[in-house]
C-alpha atoms as a PDB file:
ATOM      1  CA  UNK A   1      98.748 112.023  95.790  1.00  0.00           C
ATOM      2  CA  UNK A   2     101.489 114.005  94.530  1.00  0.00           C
ATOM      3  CA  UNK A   3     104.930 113.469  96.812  1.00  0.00           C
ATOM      4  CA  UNK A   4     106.118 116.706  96.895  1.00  0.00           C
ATOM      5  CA  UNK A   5     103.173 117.173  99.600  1.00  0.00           C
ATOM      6  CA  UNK A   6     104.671 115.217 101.946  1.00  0.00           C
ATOM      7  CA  UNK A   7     106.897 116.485 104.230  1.00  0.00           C
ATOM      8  CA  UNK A   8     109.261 114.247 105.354  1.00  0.00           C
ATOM      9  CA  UNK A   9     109.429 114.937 108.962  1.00  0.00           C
ATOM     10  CA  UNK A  10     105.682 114.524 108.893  1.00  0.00           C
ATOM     11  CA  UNK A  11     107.002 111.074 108.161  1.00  0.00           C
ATOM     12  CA  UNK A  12     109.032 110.971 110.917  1.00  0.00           C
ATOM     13  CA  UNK A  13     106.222 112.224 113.421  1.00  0.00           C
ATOM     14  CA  UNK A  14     103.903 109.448 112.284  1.00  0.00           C
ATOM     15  CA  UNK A  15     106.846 106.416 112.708  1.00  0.00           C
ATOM     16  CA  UNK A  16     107.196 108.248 116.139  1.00  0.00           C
ATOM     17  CA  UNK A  17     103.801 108.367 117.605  1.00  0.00           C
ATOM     18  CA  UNK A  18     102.695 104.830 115.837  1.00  0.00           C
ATOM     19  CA  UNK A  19     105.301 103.514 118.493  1.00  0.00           C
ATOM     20  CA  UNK A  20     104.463 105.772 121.556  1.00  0.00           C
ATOM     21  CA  UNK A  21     101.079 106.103 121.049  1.00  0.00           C
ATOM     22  CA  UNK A  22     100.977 109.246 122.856  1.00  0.00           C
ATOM     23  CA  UNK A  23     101.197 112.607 121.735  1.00  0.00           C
ATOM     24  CA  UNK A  24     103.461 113.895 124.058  1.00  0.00           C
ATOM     25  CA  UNK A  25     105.674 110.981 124.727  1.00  0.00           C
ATOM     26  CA  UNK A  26     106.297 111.376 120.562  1.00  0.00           C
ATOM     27  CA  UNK A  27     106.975 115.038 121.287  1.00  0.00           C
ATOM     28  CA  UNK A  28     109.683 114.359 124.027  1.00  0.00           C
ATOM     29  CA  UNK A  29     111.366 111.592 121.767  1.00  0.00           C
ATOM     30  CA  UNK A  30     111.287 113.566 118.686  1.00  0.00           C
ATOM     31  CA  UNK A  31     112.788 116.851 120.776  1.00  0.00           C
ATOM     32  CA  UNK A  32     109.166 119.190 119.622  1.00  0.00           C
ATOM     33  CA  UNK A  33     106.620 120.606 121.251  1.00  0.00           C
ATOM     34  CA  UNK A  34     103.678 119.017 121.920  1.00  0.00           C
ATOM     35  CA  UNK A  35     101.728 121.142 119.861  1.00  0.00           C
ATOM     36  CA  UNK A  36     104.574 121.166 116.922  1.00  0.00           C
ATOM     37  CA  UNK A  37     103.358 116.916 117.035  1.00  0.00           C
ATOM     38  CA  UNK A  38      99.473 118.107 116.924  1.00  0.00           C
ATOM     39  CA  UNK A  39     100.102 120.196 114.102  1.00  0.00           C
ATOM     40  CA  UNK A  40     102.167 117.890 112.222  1.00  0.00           C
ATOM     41  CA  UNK A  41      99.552 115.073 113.058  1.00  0.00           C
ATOM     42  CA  UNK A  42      96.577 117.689 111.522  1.00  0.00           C
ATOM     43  CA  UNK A  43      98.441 117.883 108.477  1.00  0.00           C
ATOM     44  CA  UNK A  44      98.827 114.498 107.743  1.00  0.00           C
ATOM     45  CA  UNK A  45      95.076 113.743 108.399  1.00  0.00           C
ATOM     46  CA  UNK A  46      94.255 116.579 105.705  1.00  0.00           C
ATOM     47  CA  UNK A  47      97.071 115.183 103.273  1.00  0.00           C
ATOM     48  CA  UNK A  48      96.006 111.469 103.392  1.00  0.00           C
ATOM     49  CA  UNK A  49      92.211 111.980 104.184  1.00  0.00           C
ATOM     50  CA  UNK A  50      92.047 109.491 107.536  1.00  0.00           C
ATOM     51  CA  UNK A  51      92.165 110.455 110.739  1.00  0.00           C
ATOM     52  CA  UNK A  52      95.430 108.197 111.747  1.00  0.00           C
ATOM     53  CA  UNK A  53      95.017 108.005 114.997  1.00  0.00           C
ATOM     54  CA  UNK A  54      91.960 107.964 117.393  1.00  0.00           C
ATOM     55  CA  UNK A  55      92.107 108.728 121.558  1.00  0.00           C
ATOM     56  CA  UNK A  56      91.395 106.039 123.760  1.00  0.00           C
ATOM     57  CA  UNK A  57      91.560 105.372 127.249  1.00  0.00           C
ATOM     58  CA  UNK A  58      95.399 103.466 126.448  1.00  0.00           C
ATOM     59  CA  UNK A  59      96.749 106.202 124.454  1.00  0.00           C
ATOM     60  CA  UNK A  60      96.615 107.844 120.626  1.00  0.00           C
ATOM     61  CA  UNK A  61      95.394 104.283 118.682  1.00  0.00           C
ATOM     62  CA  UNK A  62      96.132 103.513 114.522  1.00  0.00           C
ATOM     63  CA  UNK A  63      93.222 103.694 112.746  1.00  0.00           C
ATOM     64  CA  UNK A  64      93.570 100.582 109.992  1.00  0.00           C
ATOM     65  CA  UNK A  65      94.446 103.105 107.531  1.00  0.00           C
ATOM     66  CA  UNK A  66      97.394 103.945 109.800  1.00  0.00           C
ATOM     67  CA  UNK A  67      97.748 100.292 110.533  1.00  0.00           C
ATOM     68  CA  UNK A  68      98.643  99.352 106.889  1.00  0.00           C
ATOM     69  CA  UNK A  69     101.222 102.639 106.323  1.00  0.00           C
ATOM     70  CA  UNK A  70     103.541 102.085 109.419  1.00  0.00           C
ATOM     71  CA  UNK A  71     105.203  98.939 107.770  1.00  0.00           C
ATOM     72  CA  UNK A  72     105.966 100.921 104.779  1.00  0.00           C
ATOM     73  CA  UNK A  73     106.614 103.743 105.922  1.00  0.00           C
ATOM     74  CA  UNK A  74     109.477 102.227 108.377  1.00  0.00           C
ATOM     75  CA  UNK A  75     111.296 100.199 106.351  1.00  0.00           C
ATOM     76  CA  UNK A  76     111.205 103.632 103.901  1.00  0.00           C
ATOM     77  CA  UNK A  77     112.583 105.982 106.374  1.00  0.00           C
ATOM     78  CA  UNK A  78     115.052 103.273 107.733  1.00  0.00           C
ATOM     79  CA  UNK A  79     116.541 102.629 104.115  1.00  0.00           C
ATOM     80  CA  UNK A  80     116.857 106.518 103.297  1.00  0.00           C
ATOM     81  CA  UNK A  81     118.906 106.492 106.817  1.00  0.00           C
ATOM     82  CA  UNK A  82     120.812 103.822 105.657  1.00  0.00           C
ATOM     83  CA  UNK A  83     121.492 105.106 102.451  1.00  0.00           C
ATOM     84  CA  UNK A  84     122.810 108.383 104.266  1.00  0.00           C
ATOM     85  CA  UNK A  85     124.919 106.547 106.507  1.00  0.00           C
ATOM     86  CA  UNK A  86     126.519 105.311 103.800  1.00  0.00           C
ATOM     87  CA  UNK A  87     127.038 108.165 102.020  1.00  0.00           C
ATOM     88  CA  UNK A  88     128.631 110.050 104.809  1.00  0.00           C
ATOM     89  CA  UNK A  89     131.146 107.721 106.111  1.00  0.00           C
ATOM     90  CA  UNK A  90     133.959 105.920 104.302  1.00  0.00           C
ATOM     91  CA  UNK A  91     136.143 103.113 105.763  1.00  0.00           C
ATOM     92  CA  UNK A  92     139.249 102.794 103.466  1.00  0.00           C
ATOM     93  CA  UNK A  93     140.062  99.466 104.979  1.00  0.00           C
ATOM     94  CA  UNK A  94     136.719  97.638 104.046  1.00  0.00           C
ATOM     95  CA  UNK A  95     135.628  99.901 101.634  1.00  0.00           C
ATOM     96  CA  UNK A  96     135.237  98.125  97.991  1.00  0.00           C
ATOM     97  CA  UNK A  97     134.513 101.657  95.817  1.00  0.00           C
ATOM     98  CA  UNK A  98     135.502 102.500  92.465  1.00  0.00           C
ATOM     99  CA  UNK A  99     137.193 105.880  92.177  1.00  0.00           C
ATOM    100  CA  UNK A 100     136.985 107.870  88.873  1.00  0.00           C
ATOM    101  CA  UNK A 101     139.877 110.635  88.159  1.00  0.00           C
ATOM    102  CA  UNK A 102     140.154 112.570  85.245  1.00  0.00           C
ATOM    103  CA  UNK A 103     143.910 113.643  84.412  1.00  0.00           C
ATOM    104  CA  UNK A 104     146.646 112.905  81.381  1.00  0.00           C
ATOM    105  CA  UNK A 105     148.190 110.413  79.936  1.00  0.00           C
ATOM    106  CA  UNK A 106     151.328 112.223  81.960  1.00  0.00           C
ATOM    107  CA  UNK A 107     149.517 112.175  85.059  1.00  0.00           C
ATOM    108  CA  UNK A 108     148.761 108.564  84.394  1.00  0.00           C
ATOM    109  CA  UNK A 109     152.516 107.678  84.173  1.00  0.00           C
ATOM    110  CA  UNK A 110     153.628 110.147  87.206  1.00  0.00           C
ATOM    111  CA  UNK A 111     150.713 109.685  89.565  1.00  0.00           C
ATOM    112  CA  UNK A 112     149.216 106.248  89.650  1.00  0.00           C
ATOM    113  CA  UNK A 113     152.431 104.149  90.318  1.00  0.00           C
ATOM    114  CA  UNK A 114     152.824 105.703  93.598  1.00  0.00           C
ATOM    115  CA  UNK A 115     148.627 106.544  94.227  1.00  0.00           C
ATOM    116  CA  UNK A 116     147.924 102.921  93.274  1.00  0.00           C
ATOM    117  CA  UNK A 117     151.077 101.643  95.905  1.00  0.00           C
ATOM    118  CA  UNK A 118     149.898 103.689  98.434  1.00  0.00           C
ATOM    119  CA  UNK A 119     146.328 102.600  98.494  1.00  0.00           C
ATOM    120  CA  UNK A 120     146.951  98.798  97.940  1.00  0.00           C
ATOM    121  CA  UNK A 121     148.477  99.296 101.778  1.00  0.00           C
ATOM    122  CA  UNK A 122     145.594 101.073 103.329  1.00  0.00           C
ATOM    123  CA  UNK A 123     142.445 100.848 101.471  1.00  0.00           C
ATOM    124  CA  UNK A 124     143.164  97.232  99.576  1.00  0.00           C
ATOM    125  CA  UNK A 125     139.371  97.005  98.223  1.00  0.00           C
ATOM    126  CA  UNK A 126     139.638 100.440  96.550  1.00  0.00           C
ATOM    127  CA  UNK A 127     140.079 100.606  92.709  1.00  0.00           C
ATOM    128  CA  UNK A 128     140.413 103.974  89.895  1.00  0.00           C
ATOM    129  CA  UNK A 129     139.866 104.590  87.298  1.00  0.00           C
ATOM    130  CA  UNK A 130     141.183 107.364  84.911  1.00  0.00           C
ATOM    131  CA  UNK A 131     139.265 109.082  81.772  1.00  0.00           C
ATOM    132  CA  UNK A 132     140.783 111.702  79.485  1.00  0.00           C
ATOM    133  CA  UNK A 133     139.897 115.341  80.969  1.00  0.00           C
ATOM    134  CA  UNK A 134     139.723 116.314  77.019  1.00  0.00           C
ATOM    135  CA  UNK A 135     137.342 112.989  76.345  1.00  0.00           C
ATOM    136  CA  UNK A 136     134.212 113.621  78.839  1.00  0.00           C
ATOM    137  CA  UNK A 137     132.347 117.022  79.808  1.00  0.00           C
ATOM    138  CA  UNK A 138     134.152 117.461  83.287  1.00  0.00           C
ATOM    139  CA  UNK A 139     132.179 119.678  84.509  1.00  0.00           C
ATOM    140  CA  UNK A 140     128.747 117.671  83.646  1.00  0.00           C
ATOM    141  CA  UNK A 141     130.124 114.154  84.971  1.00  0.00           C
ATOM    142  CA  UNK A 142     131.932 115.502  88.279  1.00  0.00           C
ATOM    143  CA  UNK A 143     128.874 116.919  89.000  1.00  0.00           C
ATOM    144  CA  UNK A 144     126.634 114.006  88.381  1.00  0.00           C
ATOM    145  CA  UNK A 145     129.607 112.022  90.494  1.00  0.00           C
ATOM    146  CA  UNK A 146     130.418 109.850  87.314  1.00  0.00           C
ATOM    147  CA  UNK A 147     134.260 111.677  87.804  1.00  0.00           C
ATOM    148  CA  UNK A 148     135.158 111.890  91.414  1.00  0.00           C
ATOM    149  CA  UNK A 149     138.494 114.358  91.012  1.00  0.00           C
ATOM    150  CA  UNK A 150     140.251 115.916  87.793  1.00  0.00           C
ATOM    151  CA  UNK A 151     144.101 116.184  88.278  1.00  0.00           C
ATOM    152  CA  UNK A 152     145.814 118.933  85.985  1.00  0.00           C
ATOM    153  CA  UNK A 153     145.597 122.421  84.441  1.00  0.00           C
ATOM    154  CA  UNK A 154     142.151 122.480  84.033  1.00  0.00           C
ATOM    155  CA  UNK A 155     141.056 127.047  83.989  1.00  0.00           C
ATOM    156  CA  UNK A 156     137.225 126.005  82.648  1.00  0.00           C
ATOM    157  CA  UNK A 157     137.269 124.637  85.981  1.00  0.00           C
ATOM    158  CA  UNK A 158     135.912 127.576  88.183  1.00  0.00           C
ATOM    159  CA  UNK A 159     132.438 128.016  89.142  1.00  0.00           C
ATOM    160  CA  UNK A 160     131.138 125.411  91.077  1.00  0.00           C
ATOM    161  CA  UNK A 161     134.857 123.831  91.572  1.00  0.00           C
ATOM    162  CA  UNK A 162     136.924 123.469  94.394  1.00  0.00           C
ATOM    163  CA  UNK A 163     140.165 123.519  93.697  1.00  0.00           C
ATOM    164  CA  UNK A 164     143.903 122.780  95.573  1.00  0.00           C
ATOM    165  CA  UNK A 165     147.748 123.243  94.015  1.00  0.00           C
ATOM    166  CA  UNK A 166     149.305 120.315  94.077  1.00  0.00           C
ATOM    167  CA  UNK A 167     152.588 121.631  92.325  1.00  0.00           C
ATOM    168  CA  UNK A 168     154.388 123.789  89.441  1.00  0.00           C
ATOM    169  CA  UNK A 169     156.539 122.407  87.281  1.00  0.00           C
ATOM    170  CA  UNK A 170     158.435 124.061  84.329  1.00  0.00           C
ATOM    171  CA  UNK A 171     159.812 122.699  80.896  1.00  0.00           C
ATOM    172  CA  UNK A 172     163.093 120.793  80.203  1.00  0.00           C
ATOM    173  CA  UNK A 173     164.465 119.044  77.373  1.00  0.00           C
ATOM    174  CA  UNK A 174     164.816 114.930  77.213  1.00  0.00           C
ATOM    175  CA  UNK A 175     166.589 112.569  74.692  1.00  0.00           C
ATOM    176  CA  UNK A 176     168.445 109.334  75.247  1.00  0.00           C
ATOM    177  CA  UNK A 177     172.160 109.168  76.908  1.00  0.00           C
ATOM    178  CA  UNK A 178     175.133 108.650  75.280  1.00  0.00           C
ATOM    179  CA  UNK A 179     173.212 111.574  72.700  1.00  0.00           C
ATOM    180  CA  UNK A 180     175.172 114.017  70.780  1.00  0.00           C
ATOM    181  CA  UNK A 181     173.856 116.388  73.034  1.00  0.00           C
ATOM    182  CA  UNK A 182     174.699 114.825  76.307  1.00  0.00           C
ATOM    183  CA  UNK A 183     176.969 116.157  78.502  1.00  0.00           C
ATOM    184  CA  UNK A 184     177.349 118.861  76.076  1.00  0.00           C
ATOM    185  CA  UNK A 185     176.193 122.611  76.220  1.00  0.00           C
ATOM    186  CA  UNK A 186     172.578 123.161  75.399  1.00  0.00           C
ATOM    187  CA  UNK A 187     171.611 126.323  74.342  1.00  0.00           C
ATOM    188  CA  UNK A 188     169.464 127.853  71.714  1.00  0.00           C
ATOM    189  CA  UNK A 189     171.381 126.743  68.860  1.00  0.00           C
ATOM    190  CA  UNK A 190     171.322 122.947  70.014  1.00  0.00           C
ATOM    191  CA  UNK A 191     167.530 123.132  70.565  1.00  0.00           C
ATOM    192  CA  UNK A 192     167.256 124.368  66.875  1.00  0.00           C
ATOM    193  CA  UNK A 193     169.359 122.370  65.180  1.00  0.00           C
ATOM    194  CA  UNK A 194     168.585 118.895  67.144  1.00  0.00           C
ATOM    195  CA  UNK A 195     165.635 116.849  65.567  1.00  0.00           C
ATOM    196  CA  UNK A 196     162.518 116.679  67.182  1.00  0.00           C
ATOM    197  CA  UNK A 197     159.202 114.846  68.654  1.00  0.00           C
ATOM    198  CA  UNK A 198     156.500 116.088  69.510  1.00  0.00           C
ATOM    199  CA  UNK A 199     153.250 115.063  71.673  1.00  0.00           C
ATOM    200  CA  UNK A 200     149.978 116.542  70.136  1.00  0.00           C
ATOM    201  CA  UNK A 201     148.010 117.673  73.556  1.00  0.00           C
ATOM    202  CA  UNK A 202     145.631 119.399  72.292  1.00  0.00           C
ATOM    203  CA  UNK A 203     143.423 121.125  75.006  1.00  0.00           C
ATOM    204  CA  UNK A 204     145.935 120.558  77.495  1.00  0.00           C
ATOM    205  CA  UNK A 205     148.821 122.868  79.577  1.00  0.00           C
ATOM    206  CA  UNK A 206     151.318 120.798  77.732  1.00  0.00           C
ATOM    207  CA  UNK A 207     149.823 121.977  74.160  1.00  0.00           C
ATOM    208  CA  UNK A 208     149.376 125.469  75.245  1.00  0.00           C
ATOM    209  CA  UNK A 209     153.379 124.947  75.703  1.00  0.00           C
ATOM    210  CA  UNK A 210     153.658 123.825  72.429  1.00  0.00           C
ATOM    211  CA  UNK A 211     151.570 126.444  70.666  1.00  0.00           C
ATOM    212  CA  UNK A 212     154.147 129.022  72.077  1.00  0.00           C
ATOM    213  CA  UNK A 213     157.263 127.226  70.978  1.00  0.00           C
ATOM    214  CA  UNK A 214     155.769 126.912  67.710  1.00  0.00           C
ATOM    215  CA  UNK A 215     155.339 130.754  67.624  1.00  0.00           C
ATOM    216  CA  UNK A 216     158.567 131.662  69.165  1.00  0.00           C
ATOM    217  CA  UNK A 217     161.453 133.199  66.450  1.00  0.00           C
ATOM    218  CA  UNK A 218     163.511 129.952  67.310  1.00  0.00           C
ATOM    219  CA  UNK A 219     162.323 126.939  64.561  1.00  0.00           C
ATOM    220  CA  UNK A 220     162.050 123.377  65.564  1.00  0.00           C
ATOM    221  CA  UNK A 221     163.337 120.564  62.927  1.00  0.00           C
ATOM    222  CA  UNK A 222     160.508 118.343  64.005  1.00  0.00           C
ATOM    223  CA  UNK A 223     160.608 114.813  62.230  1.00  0.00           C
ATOM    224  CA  UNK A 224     157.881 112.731  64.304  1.00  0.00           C
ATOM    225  CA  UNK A 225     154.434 113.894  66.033  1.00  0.00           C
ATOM    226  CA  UNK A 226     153.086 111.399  68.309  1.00  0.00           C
ATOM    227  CA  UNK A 227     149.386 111.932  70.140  1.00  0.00           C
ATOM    228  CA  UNK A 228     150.534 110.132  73.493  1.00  0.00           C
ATOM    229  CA  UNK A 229     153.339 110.527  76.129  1.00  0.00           C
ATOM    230  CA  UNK A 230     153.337 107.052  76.547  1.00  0.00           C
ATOM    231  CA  UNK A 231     155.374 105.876  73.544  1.00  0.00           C
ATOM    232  CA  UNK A 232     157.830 108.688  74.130  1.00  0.00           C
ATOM    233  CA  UNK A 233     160.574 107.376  75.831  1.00  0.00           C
ATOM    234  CA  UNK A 234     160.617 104.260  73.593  1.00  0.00           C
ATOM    235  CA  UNK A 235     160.551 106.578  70.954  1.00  0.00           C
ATOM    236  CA  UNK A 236     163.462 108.423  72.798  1.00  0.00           C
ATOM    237  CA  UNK A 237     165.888 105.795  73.714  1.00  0.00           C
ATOM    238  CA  UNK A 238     165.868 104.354  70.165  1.00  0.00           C
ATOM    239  CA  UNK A 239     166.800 107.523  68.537  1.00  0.00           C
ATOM    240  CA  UNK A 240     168.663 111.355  68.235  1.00  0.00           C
ATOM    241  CA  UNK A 241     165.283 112.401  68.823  1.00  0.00           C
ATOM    242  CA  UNK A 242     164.585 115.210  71.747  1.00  0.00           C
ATOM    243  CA  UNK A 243     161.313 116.085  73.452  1.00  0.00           C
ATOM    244  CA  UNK A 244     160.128 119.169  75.467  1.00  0.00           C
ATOM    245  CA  UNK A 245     158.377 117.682  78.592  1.00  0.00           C
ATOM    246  CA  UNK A 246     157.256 118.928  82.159  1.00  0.00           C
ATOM    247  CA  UNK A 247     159.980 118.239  84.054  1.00  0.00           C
ATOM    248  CA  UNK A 248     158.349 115.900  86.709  1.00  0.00           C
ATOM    249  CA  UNK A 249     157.882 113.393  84.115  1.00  0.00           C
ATOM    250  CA  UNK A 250     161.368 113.765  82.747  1.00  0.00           C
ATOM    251  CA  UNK A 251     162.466 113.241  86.309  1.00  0.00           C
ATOM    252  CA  UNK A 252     159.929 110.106  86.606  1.00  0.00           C
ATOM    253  CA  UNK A 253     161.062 108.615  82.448  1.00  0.00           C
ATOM    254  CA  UNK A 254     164.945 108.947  83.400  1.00  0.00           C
ATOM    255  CA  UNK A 255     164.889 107.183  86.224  1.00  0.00           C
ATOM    256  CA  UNK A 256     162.705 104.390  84.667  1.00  0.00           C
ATOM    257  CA  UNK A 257     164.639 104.553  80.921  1.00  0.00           C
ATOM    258  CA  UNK A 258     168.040 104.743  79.935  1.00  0.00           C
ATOM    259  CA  UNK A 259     167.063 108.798  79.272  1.00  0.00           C
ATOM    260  CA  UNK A 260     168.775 112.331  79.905  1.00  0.00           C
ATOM    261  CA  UNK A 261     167.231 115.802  80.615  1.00  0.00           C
ATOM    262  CA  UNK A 262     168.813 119.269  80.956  1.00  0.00           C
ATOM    263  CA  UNK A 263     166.778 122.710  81.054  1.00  0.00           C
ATOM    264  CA  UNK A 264     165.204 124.137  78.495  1.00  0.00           C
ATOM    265  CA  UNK A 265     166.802 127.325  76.473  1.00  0.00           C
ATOM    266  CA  UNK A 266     163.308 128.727  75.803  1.00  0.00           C
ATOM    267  CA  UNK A 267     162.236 130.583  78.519  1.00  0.00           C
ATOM    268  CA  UNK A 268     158.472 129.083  79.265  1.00  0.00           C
ATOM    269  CA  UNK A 269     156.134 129.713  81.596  1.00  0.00           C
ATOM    270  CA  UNK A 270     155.398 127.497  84.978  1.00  0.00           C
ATOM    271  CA  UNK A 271     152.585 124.706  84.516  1.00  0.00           C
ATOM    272  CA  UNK A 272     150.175 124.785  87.847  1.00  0.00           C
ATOM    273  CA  UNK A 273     148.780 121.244  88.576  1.00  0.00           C
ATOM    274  CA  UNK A 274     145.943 121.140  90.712  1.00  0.00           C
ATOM    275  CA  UNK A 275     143.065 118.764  91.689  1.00  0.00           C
ATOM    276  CA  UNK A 276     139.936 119.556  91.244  1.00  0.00           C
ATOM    277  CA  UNK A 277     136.195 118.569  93.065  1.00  0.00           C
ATOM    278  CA  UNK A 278     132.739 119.748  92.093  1.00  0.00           C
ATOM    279  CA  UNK A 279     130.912 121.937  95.190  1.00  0.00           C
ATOM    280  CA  UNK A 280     128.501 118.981  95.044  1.00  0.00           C
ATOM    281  CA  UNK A 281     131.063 116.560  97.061  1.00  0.00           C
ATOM    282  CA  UNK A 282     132.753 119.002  99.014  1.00  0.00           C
ATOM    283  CA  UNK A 283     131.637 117.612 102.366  1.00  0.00           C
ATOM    284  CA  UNK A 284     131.448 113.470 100.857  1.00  0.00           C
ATOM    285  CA  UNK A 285     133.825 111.197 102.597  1.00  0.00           C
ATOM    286  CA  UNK A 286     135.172 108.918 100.140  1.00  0.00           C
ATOM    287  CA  UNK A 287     136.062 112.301  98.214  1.00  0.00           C
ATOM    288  CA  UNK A 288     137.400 113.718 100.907  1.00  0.00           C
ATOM    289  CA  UNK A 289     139.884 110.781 101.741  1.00  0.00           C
ATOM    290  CA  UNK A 290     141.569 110.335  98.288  1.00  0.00           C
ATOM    291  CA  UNK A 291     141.692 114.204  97.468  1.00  0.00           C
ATOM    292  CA  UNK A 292     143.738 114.326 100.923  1.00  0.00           C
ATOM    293  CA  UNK A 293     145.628 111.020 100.307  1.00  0.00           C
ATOM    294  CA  UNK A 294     146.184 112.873  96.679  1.00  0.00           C
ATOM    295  CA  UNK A 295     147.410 115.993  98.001  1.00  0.00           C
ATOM    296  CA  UNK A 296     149.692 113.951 100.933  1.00  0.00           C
ATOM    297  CA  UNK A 297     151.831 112.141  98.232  1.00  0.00           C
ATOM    298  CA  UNK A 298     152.190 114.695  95.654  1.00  0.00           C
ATOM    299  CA  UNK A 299     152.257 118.346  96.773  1.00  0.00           C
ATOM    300  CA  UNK A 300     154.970 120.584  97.696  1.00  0.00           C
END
């Protein structure tokens, strides 16, 4: 037998009236009409080719065809219900789940020291994971669930997406203190006669940046290229070197590293970071809690 035949809730009506044993007792517990229960009952006699149940003078009785499904058919429904129960609620104290986010190496260094802090406190079993939003096929894993949220400017993210601004942040410029440059006026012809690094991001909003400076009239004496954020501020505080960063993680590097920042003389645009969820797990708990806890800590 092929199991797209069965209905469920025919299922459902058999569990009900194996245990009542009458046909309108089933109906009343179930919330149907008597004859919705008939009709369900004549389908499932056509579909499994036994008559189920036989009347007696005690009520509706299994036939031993019916005798040998109930077991099975019970401990099936009650683990689907289980399995939904799960699903659909989402204890952060005792919960033990592994969240996946997709975001930057930037977002790794401004997000998870205060994410991670927070949920130690209230959901202590909880763990995350991050992957590269350039390194998987966002919108294939978040919809399969193997990436819960994606952090960041993300446009292929539209169709099917839900999406929620976190913040905008704009450019500034960051080098080490006791720099030439700091405390000093910084204009266009510092910018273009300071020495440079710069962080390859391709595919991100911060190489979109770069791709603009690069094709802006004002040239850039860059001596280092470096694929990660990470090393930057070693990089940084070591050298005369300046880099163009969002100014969040300026903000979060200067207060960490012995760094300075001041604005930027280029005129770029605003940076929109948002978080992201596939349509899929719009209404799933676990989703819901750490896109809210998320969006609690970090937006303005």
């Amino acid at each position: 037998m092929d199991l797209k035949n069965i209905d469920l809730n025919l299922l459902i009506v058999f569990q009900q009236l194996f245990r009542d044993r009458q046909v309108t007792k089933a109906a009343e517990s179930l919330d149907l009409s008597q004859p919705a229960v008939s009709s369900a009952l004549n389908r499932m006699r056509k579909l499994l080719g036994d008559e189920l149940f036989y009347r007696s003078c005690s009520g509706m009785q299994p036939t031993p065809y019916a005798e040998q499904l109930a077991e099975p058919i019970s401990e099936a429904l009650a683990m689907i219900q289980q399995t939904l129960i799960r699903r659909s609620t989402f204890d952060p104290a005792t919960s033990s789940r592994r969240f996946t986010i997709a975001m930057t190496d930037i977002g790794e260094i401004y997000f998870l020291p205060f994410l991670i802090g927070s949920i130690a406190k209230i959901a202590p079993g909880v763990t995350i994971s991050t992957v590269r939003n350039s390194k998987v096929n966002l919108k294939e894993e978040m919809a399969e669930g193997k990436v819960d949220l994606a952090i960041g400017l993300l446009p292929d993210l539209k169709s099917d997406f839900y999406q929620r601004r976190l913040f905008r942040q704009s450019y500034c410029c960051l080098f080490r203190k006791g720099h030439p440059l700091d405390g000093k006026p910084f204009g266009f012809e510092e910018f273009a006669n300071a020495e440079h690094v710069v962080v390859i991001s391709a595919g991100t909003g911060h190489g979109k940046t770069d791709e603009l400076m690069e094709n802006s009239a004002i040239r850039r004496n860059v001596r280092l290229r470096v694929p990660h954020f990470v090393a930057l501020p070693y990089i940084l505080k070591e050298t005369n070197l300046i880099a163009t960063v969002p100014d969040k993680i300026a903000e979060r590097l200067a207060s960490s590293f012995p760094l300075s920042y001041v604005p930027h003389p280029i005129t770029l645009p605003e940076i929109q970071i948002n978080i992201f969820w596939h349509t899929k797990h719009h209404q799933e708990e676990g989703s819901k809690w750490l896109r809210t806890l998320i969006f609690d800590l970090f937006s303005e």
